[in-house]
Protein backbone atom coordinates (compact mmCIF):
# COMPACT_ATOMS: atom_id res chain seq x y z
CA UNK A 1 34.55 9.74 17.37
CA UNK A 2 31.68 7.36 17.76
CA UNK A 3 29.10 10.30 17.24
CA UNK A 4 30.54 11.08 13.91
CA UNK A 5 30.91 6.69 13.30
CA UNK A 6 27.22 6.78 13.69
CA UNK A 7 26.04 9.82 11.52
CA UNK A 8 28.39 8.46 8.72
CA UNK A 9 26.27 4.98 9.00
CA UNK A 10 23.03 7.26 8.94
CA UNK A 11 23.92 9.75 5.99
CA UNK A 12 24.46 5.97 3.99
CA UNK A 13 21.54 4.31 4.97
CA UNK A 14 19.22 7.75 4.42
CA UNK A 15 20.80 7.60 1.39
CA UNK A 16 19.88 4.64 -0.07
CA UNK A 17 16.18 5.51 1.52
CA UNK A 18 16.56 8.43 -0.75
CA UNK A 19 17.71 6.35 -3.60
CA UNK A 20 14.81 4.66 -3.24
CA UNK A 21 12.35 6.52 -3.12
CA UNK A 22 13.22 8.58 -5.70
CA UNK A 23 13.08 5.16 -8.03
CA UNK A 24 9.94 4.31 -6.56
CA UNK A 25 8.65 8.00 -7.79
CA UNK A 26 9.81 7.70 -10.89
CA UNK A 27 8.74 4.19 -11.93
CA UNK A 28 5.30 4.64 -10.86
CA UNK A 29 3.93 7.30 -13.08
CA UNK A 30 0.28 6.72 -12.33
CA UNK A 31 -1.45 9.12 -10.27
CA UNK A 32 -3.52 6.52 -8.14
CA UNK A 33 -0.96 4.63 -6.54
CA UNK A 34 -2.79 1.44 -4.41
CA UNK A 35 -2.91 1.66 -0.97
CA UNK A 36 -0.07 -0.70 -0.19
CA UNK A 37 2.46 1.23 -2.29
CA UNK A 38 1.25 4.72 -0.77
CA UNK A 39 1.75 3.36 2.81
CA UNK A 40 5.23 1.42 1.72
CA UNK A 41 6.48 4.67 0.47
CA UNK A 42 5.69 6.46 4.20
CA UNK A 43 7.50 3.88 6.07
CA UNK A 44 10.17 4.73 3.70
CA UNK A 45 9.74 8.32 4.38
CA UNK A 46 9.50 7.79 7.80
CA UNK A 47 12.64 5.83 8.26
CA UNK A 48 14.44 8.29 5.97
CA UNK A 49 13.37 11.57 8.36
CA UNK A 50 14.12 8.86 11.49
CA UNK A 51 18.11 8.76 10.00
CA UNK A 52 18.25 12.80 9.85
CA UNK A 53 17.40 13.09 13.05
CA UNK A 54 19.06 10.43 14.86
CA UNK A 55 21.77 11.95 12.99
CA UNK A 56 20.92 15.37 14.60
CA UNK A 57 21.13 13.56 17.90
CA UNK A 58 24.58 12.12 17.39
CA UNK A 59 25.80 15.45 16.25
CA UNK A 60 24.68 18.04 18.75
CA UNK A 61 24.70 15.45 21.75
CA UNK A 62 27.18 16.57 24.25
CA UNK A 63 28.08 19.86 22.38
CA UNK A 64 28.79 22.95 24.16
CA UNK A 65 27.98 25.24 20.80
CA UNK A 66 25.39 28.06 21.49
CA UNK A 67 22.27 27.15 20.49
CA UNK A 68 22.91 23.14 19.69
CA UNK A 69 21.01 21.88 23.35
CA UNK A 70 17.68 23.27 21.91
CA UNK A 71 18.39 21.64 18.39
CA UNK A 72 19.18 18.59 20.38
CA UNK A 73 15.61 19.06 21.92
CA UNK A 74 14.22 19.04 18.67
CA UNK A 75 15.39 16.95 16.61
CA UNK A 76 14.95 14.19 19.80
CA UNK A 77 11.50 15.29 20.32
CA UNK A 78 10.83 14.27 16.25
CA UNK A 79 12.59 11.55 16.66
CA UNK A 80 10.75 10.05 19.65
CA UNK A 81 7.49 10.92 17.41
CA UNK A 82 8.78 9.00 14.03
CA UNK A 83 9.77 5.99 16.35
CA UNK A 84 6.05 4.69 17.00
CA UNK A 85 4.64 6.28 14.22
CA UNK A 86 6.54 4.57 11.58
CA UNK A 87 5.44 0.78 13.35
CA UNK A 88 2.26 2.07 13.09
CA UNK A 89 2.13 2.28 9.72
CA UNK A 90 3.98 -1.28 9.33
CA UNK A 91 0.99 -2.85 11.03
CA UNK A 92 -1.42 -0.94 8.78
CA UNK A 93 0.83 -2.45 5.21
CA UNK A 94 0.12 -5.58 6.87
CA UNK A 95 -3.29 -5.03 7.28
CA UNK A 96 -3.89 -4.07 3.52
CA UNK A 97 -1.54 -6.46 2.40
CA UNK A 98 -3.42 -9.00 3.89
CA UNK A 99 -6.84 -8.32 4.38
CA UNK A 100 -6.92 -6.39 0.87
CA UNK A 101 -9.63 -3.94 2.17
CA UNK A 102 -9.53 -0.11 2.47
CA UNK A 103 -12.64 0.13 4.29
CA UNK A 104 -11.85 -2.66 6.45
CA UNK A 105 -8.68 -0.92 7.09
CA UNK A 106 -10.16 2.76 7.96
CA UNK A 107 -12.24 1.16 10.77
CA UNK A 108 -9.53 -0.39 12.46
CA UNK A 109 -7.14 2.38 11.98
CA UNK A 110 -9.03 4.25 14.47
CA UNK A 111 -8.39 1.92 17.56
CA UNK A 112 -4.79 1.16 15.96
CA UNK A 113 -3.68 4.80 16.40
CA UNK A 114 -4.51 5.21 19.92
CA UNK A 115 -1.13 3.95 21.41
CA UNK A 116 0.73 6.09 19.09
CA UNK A 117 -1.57 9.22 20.21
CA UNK A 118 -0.72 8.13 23.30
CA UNK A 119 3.35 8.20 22.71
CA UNK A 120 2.44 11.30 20.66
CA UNK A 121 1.42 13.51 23.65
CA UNK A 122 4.03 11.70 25.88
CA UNK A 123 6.77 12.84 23.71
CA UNK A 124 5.33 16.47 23.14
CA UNK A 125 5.71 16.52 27.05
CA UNK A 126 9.09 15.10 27.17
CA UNK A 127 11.00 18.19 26.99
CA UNK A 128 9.11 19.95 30.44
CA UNK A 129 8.35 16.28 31.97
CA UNK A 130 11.85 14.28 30.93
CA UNK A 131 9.11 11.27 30.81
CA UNK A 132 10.74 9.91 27.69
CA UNK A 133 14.15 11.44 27.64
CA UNK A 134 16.01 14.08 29.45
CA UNK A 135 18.70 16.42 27.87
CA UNK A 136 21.23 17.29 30.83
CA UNK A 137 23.19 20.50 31.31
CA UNK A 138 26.02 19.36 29.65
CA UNK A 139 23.51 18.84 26.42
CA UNK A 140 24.04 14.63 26.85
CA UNK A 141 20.76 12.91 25.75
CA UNK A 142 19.66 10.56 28.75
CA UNK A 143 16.39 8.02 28.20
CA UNK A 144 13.54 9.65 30.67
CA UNK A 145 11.97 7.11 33.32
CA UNK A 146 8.91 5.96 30.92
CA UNK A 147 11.02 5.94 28.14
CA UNK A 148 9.82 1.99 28.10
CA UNK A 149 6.03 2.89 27.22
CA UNK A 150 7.18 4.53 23.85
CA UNK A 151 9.86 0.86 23.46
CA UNK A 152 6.71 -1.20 24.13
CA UNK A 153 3.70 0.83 21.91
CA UNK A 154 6.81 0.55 18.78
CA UNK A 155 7.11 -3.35 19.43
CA UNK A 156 3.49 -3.52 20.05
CA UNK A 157 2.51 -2.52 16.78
CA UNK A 158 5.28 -4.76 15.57
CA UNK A 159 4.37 -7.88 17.03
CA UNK A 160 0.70 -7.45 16.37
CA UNK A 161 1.78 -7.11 12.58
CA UNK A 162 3.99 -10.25 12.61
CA UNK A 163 0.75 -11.82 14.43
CA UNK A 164 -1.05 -11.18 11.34
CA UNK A 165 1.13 -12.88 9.18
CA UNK A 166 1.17 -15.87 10.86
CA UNK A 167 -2.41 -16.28 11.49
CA UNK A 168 -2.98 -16.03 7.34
CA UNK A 169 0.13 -18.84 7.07
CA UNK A 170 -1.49 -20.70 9.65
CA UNK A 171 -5.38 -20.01 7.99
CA UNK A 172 -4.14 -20.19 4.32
CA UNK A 173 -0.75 -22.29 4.31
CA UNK A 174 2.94 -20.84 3.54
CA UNK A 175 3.13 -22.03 0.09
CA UNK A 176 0.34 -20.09 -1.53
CA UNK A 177 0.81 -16.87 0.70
CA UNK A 178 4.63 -16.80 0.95
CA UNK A 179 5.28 -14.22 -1.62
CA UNK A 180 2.70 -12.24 0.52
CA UNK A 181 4.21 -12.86 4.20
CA UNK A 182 7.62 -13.74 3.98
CA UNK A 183 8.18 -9.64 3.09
CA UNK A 184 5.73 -8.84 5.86
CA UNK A 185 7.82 -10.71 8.36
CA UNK A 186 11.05 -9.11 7.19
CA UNK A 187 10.80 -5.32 8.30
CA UNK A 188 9.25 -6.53 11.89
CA UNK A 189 11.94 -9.28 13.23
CA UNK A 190 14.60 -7.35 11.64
CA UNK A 191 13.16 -4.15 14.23
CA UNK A 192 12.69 -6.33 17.39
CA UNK A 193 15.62 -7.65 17.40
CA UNK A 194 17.75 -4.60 17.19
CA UNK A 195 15.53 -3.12 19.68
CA UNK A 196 16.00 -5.55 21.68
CA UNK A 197 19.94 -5.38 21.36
CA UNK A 198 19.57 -1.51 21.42
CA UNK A 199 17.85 -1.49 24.74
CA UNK A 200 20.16 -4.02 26.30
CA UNK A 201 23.17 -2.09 25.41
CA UNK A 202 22.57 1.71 25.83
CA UNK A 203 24.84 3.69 23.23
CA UNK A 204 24.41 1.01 20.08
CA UNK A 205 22.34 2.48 17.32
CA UNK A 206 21.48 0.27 15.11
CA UNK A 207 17.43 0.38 14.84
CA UNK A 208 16.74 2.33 11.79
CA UNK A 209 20.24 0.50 9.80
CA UNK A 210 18.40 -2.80 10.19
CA UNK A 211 14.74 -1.25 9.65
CA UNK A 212 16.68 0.06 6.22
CA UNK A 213 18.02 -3.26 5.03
CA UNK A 214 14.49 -4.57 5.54
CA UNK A 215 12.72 -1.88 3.35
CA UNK A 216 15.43 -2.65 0.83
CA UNK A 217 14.74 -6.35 1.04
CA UNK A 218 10.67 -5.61 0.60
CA UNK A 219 11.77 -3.04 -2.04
CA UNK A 220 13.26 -5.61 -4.36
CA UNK A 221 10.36 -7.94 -3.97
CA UNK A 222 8.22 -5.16 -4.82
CA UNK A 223 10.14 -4.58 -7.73
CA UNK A 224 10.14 -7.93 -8.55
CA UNK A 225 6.06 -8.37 -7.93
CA UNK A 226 5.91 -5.09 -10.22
CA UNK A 227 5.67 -7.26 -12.75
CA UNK A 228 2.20 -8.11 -12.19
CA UNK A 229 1.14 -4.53 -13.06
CA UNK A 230 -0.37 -3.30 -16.24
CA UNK A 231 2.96 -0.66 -17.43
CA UNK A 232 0.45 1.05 -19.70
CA UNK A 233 -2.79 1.39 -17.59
CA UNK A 234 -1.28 0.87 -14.08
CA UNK A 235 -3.81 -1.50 -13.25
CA UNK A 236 -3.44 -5.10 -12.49
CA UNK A 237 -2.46 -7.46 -14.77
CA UNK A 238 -3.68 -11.33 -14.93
CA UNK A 239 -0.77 -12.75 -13.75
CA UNK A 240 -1.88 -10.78 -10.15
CA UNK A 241 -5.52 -11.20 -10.89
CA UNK A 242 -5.33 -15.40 -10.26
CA UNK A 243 -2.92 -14.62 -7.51
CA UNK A 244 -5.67 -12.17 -5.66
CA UNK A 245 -8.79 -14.43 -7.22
CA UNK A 246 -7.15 -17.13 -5.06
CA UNK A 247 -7.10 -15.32 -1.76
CA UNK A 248 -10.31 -13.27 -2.52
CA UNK A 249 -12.58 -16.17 -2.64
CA UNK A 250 -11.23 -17.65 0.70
CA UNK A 251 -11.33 -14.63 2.26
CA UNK A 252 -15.20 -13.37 0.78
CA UNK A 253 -17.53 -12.54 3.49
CA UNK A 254 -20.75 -14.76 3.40
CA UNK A 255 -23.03 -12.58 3.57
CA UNK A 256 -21.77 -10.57 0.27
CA UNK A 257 -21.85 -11.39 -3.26
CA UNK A 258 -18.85 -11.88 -4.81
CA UNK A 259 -18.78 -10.91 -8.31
CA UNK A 260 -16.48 -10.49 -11.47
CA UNK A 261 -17.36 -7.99 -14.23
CA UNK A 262 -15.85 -8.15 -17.44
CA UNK A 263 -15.32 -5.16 -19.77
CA UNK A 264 -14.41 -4.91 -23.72
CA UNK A 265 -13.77 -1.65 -24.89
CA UNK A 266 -15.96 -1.47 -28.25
CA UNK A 267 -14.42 -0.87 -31.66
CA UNK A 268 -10.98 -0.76 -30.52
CA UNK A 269 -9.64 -1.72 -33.77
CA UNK A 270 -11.03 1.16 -35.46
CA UNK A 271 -9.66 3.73 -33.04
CA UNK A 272 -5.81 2.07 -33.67
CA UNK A 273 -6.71 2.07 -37.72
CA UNK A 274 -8.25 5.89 -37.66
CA UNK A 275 -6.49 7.80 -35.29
CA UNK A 276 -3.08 5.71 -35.11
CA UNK A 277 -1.79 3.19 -31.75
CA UNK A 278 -0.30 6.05 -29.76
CA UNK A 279 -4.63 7.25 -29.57
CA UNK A 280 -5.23 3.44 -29.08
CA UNK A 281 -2.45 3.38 -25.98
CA UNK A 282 -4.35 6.41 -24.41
CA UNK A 283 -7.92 5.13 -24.70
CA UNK A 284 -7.02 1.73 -22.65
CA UNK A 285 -5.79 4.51 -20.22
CA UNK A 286 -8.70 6.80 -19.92
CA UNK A 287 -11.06 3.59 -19.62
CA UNK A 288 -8.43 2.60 -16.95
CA UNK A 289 -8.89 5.88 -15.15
CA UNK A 290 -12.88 5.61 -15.62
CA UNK A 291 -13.00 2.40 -13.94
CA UNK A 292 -11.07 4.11 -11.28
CA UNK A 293 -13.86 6.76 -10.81
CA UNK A 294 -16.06 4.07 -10.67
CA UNK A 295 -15.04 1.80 -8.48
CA UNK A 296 -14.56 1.77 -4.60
CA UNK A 297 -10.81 2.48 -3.98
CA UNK A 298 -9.00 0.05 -2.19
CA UNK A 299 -12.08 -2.56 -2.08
CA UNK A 300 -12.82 -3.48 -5.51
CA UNK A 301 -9.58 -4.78 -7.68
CA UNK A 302 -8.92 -3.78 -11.12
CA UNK A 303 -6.59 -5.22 -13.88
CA UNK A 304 -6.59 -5.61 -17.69
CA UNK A 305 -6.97 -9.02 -19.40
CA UNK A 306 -4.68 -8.01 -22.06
CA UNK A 307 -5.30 -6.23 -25.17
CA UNK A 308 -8.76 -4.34 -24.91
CA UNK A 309 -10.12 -6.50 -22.13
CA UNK A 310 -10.51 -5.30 -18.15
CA UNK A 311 -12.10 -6.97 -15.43
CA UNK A 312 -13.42 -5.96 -12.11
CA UNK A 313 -13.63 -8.27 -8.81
CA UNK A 314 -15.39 -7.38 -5.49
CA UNK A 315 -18.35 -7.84 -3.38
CA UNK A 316 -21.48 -6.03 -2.58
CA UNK A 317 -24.48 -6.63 -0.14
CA UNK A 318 -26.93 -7.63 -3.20
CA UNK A 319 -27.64 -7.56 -6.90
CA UNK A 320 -28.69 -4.19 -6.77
CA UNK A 321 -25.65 -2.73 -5.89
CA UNK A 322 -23.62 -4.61 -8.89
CA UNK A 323 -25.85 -3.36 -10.83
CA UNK A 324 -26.02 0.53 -9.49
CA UNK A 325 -21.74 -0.42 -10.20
CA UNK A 326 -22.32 -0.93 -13.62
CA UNK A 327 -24.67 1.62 -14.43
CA UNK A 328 -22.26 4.36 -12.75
CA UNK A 329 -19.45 2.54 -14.62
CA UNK A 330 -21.97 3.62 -18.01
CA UNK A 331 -22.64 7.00 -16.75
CA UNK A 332 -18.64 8.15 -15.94
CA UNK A 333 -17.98 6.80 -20.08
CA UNK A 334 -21.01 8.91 -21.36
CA UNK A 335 -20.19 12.21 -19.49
CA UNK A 336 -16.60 11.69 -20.63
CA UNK A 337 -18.21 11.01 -24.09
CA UNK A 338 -19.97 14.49 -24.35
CA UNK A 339 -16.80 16.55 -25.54
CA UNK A 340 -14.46 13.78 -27.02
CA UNK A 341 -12.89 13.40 -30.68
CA UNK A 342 -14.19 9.95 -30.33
CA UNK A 343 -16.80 7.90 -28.03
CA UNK A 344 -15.45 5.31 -25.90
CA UNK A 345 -17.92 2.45 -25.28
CA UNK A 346 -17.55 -0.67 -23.31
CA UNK A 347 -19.39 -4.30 -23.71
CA UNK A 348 -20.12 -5.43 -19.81
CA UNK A 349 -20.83 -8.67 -18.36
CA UNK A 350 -20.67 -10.20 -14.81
CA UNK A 351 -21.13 -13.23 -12.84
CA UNK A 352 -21.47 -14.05 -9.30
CA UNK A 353 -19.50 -16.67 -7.39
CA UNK A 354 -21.41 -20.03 -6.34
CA UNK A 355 -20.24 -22.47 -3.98
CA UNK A 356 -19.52 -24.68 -6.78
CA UNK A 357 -17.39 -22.36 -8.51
CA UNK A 358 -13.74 -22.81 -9.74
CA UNK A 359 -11.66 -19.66 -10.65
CA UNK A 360 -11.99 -20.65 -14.54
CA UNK A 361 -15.73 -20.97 -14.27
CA UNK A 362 -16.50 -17.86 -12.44
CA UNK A 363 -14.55 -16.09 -14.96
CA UNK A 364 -15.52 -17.95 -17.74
CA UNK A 365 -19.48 -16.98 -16.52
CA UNK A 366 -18.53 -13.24 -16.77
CA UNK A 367 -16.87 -13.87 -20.08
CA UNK A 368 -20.02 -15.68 -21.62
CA UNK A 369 -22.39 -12.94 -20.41
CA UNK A 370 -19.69 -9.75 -21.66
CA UNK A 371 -19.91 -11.87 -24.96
CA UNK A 372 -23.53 -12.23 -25.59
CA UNK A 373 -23.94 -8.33 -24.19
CA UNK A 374 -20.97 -7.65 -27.27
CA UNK A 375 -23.04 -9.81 -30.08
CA UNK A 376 -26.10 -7.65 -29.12
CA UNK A 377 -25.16 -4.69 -29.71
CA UNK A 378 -24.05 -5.68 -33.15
CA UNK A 379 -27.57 -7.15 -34.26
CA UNK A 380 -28.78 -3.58 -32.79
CA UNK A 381 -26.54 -1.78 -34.86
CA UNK A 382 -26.78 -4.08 -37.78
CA UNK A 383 -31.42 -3.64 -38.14
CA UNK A 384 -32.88 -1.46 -40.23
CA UNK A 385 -34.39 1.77 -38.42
């Protein structure tokens, strides 16, 4: 009776996972999703597939049916595999979250994923070792004698996330970061302590049901932070652009330049008057997607000002390398302009951050400079040839 109590809790809870991520798949309809939503969605995933089979587990356990003690196998064996793999990925959300670099987070993903290789090969060897579990004649599950090293690499990656958090509240205070960490803090403590109760009290399952009410929590602040995106363009908008300005320039590395480019697409007005707003809506879009191409995924941040106006912030070594940014910015718009009804063509500024810099003046630098580059190109058009 409790088997079935316990699938019944799981075929809810995977449903609302479901639910979820089937919102989460239709709301954002832009191809490049950012690195923090991508990973969100696979601890989704993950705890989803984790419900199925613990499900799997209550089901067949202690069933004589042909064939049901080598599903029980299975669906154990994946479900020792999701049970690390899906804290791993929690402490690499954080990472991003926090840190707000892709590259940054590649390198460290490679000493991050050892434990879970480690649980990984451990659990593949479960079935002929019983290290991890053991699944007795009478088909009963039973945890294996190290079934503690796969407990402690989950929590691990756990505790080194919440350890994150709190070093950036203690670095950069609560109020200015709490719409950042207070969601971070959720899915981890909510995990630990069922573990915790789970492991003291063999038979309770209530992991994954808490890990579930924690992704819902972080889902609703993500929908509620999804108002900071761009609905048309999918980029930032500049509501999120002061809120990551903020932590970008405490966070710069001193030896890189930190620097803002500003972007007006040209003639704007003329492509709404001639070919109509619904053309207007999809060139803000394609110069969306070129300064995509263009940029470094994951390191440099994107958003739109608002109307016809983008903006770029990141860092690079030197000069040169802003400026190799914006001429391969140039060169993306004039291969796309080669077989178009219409040329796209952007006005570009930039500034780099000085000590003495405020947000308002290191934007209002960029500004000045995308200005006087716009006013050119109007005496240029405007001489005689």
């Amino acid at each position: 009776m409790l088997n079935i109590l316990y699938a019944e809790v799981n075929f809810v809870g995977a449903t609302v996972l479901l639910l979820m991520l089937a919102n989460r798949k239709k709301s954002c309809c832009v191809k490049n999703l950012p690195v923090d939503q991508q990973i969100f969605n696979g601890v989704v995933f993950l705890n989803l597939l984790i419900f199925i089979f613990d499900t799997g587990m209550w089901l067949a356990d202690g069933t004589s049916f042909p064939g049901l003690k080598a599903v029980n196998y299975i669906v154990t064996t994946l479900y020792y595999l999701f049970n690390p793999l899906i804290c791993f990925l929690w402490l690499l959300y954080t990472d991003f979250k926090i840190h707000e670099s892709r590259s940054g987070l590649l390198k460290r993903t490679r000493f991050y994923a050892i434990p879970v290789a480690v649980s990984t090969i451990m659990t593949l060897a479960s079935p002929f070792t019983g290290w991890f579990f053991v699944i007795n004649e009478e088909n009963r599950y039973m945890r294996g004698p190290l079934f503690m090293v796969m407990a402690i690499i989950s929590i691990s990656y756990l505790v080194l996330a919440c350890g994150m958090s709190l070093k950036d509240i203690a670095k950069n205070g609560w109020e200015a970061n709490k719409s950042v960490n207070f969601p971070l803090l959720v899915f981890p403590a909510a995990v630990i302590v069922a573990v915790k109760i789970q492991i003291r009290f063999f038979g309770v399952s209530i992991i994954w049901v808490s890990a579930m009410l924690a992704c819902t929590s972080i889902y609703i602040n993500i929908q509620n932070t999804e108002i900071s995106t761009d609905y048309l363009t999918g980029l930032y908008n500049r509501r999120r652009l002061d809120q990551h300005l903020q932590r970008r320039i405490r966070e710069r590395h001193t030896d890189h330049l930190l620097f803002a480019i500003i972007l007006d697409l040209d003639e704007f007005k003329k492509i709404n008057d001639i070919y109509g707003h619904f053309e207007g809506d999809c060139a803000l879009v394609r110069t969306a997607e070129l300064l995509r191409r263009s940029c470094k995924k994951g390191e440099d941040f994107i958003a739109r000002l608002g109307g016809d106006e983008f903006i770029i912030v990141g860092e690079r070594s030197d000069m040169e390398e802003i400026d190799l940014l914006i001429k391969n910015i140039e060169s993306n718009i004039s291969i796309y302009n080669k077989n178009v009804e219409y040329a796209l063509s952007l006005s570009i500024g930039y500034s780099v951050f000085r000590e003495a810099d405020t947000v308002d003046s290191f934007l209002a630098a960029a500004d000045k400079e995308m200005y006087r580059c716009k006013q050119n190109s109007k005496l240029s058009e405007q001489r005689p040839i």
